[in-house]
N, C-alpha and C. Protein backbone atom coordinates (compact mmCIF):
# COMPACT_ATOMS: atom_id res chain seq x y z
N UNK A 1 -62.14 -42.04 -33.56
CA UNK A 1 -60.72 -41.88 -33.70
C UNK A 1 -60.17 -43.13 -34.39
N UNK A 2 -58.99 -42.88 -35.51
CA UNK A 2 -58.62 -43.95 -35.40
C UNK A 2 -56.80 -44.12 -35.70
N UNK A 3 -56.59 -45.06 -35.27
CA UNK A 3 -55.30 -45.22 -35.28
C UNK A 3 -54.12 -45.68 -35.72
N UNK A 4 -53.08 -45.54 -36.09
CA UNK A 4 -51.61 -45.93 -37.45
C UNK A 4 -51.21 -45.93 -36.40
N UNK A 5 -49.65 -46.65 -37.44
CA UNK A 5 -48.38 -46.83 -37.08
C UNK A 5 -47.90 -46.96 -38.11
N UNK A 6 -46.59 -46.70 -37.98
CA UNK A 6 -45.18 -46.52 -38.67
C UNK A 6 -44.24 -47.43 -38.37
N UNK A 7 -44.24 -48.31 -39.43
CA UNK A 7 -42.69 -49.30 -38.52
C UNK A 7 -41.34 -49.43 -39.77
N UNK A 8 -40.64 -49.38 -39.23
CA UNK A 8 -38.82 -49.51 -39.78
C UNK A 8 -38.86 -50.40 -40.57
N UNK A 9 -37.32 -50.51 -41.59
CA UNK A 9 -37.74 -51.91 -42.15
C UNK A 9 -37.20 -52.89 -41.93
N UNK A 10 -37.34 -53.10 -40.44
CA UNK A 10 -36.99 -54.74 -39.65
C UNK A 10 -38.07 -54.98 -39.17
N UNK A 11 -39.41 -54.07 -39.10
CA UNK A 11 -40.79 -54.24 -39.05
C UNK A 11 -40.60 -53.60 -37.17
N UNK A 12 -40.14 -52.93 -36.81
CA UNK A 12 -40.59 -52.42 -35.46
C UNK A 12 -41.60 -51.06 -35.62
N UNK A 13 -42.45 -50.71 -35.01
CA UNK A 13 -42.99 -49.70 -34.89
C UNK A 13 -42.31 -48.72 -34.47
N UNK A 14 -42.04 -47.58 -35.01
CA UNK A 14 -41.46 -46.32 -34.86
C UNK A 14 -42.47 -45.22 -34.40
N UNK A 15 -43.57 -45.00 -34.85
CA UNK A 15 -44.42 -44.46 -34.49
C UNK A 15 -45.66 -44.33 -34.13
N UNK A 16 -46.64 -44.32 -33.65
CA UNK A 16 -47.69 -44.49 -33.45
C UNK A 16 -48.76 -43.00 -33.68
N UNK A 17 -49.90 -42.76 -34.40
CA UNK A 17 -50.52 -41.61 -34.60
C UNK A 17 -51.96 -41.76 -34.51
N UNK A 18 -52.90 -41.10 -33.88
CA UNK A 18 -54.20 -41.04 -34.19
C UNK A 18 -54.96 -39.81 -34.53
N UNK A 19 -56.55 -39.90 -35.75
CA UNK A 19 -57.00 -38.95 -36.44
C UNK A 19 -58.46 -39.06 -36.35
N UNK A 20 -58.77 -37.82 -36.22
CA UNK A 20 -60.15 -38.13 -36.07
C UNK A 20 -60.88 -38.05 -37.67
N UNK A 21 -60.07 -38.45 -38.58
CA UNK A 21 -60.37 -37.81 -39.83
C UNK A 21 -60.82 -39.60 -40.03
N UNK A 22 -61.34 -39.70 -41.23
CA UNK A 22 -61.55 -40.90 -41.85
C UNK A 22 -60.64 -41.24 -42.97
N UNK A 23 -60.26 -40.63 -43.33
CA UNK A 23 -59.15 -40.23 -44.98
C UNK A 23 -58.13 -41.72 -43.95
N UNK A 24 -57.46 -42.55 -45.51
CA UNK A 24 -56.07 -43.36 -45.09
C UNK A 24 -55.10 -42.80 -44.92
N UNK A 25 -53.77 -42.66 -44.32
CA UNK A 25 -53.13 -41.93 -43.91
C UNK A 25 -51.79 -42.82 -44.43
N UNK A 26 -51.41 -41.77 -45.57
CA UNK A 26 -50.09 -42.88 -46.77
C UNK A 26 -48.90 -43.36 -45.65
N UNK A 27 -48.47 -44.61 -45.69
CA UNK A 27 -47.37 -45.24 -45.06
C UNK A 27 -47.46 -45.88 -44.07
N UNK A 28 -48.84 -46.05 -43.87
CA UNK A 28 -49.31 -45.82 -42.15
C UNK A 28 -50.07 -46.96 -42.17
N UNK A 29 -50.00 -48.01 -41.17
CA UNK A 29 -50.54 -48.93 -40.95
C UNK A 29 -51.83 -49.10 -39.99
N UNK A 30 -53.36 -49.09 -40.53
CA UNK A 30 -54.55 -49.34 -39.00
C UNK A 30 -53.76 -49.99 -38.02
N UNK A 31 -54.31 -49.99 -36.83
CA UNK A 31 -53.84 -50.55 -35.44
C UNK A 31 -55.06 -50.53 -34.70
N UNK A 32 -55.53 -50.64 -33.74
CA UNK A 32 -56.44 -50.83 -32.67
C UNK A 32 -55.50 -49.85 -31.71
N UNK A 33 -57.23 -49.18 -31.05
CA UNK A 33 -56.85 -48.59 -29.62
C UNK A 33 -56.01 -48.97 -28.66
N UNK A 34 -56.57 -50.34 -29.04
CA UNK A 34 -55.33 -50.99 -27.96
C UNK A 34 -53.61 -51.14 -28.11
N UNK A 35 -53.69 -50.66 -29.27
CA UNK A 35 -52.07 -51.33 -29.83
C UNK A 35 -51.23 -50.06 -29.56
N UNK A 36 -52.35 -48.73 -29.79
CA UNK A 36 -51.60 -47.32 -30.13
C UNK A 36 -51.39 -47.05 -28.33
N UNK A 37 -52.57 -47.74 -27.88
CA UNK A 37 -52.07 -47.09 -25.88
C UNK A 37 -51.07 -48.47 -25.32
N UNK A 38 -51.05 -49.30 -26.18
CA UNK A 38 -49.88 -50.28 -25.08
C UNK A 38 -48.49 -49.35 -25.92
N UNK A 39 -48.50 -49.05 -27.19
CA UNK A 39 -47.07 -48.55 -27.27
C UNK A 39 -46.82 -46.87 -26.42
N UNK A 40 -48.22 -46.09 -26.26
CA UNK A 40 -47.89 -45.37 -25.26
C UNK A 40 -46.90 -45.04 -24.38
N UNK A 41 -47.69 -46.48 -23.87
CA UNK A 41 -47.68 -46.22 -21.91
C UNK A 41 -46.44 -47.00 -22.14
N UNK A 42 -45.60 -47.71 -23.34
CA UNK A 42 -44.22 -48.55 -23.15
C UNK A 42 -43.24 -47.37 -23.66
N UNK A 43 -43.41 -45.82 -23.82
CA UNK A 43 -42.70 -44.92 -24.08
C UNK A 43 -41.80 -45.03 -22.50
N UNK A 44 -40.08 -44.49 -22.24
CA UNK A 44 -39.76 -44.13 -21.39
C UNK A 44 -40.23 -42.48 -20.65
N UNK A 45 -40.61 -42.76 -19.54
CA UNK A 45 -40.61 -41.41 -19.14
C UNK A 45 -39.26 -40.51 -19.03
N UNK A 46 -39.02 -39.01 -19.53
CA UNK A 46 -38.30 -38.42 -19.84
C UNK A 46 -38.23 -37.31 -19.02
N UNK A 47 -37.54 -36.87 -17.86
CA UNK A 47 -37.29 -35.72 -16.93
C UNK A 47 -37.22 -34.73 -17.74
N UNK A 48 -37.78 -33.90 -17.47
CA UNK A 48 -37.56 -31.98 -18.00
C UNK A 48 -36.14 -31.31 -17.26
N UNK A 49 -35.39 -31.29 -18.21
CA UNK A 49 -34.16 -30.36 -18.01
C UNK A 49 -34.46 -29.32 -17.39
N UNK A 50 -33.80 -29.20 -16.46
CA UNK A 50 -33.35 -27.84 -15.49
C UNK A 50 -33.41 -26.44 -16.16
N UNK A 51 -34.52 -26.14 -15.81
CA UNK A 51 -34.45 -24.79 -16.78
C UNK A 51 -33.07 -23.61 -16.26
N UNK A 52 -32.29 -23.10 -17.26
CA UNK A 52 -30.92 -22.59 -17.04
C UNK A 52 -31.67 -21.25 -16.05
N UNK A 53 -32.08 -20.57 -16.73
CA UNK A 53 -32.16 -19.58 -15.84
C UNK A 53 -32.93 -19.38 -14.30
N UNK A 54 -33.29 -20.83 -14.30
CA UNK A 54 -33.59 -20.63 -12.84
C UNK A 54 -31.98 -21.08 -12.13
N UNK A 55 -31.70 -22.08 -13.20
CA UNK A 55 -30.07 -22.40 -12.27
C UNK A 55 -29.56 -21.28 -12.25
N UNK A 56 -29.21 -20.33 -12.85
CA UNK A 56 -28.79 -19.16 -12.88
C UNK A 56 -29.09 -18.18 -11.66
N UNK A 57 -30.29 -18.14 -11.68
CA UNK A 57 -30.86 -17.30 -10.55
C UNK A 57 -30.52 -18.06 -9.13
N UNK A 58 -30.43 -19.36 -8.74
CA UNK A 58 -29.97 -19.57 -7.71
C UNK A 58 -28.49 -19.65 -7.52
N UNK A 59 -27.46 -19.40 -8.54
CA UNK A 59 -26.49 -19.26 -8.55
C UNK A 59 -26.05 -17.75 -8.06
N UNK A 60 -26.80 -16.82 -8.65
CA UNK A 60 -26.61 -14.93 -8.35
C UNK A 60 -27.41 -14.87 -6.57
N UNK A 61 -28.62 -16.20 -6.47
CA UNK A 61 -28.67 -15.78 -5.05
C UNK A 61 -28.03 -16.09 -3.82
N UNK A 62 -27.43 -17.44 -4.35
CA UNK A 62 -26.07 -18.06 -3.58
C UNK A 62 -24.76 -16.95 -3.31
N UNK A 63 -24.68 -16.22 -4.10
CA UNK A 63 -23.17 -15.47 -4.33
C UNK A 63 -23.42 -14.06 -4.00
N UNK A 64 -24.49 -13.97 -3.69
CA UNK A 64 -25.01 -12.37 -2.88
C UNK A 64 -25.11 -13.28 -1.63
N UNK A 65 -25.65 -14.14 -1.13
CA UNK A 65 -25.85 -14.35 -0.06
C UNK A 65 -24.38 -14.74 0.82
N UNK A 66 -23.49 -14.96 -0.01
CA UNK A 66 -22.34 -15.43 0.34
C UNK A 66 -21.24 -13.90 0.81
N UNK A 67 -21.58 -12.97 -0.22
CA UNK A 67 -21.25 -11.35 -0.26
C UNK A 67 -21.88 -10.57 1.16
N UNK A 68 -23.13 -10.94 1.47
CA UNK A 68 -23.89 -10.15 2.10
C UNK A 68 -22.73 -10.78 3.88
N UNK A 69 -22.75 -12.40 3.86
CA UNK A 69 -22.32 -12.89 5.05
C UNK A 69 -20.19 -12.37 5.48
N UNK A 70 -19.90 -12.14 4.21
CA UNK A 70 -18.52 -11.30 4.44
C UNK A 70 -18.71 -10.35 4.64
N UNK A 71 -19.67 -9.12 4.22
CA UNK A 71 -19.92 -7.99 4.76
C UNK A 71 -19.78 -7.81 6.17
N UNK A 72 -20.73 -8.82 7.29
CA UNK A 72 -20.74 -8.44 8.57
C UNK A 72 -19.94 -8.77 9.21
């Protein structure tokens, strides 16, 4: 495998990519294994949005359940 980066032009790394190909990869700077997993693991972890239709579905089961308790 081997590994690039992409950096801005204030020189930060923007991206990081690895290929199992040998070909140079235009724009793209070699890096070491090590360089492509420390910018990894320095990504923020990012929560998965609430999928709507489950909010949804506990919203229709809230409001039947709320229907069902005026009934009696």
């Amino acid at each position: 495998m081997k590994y690039w980066k992409r950096i801005d032009d204030e020189g930060n790394t923007t991206t990081v990519e690895s290929y199992s190909h040998k070909a140079e990869v235009a724009g793209a700077i070699k890096i070491t294994k090590k360089e492509y997993q420390a910018f990894i693991a320095a990504l923020p972890v990012i929560s998965p949005e609430p999928d709507p239709v489950e909010l949804w579905r506990d919203e229709v089961d809230r409001r039947l359940a709320n229907l069902e308790v005026k009934k009696t």
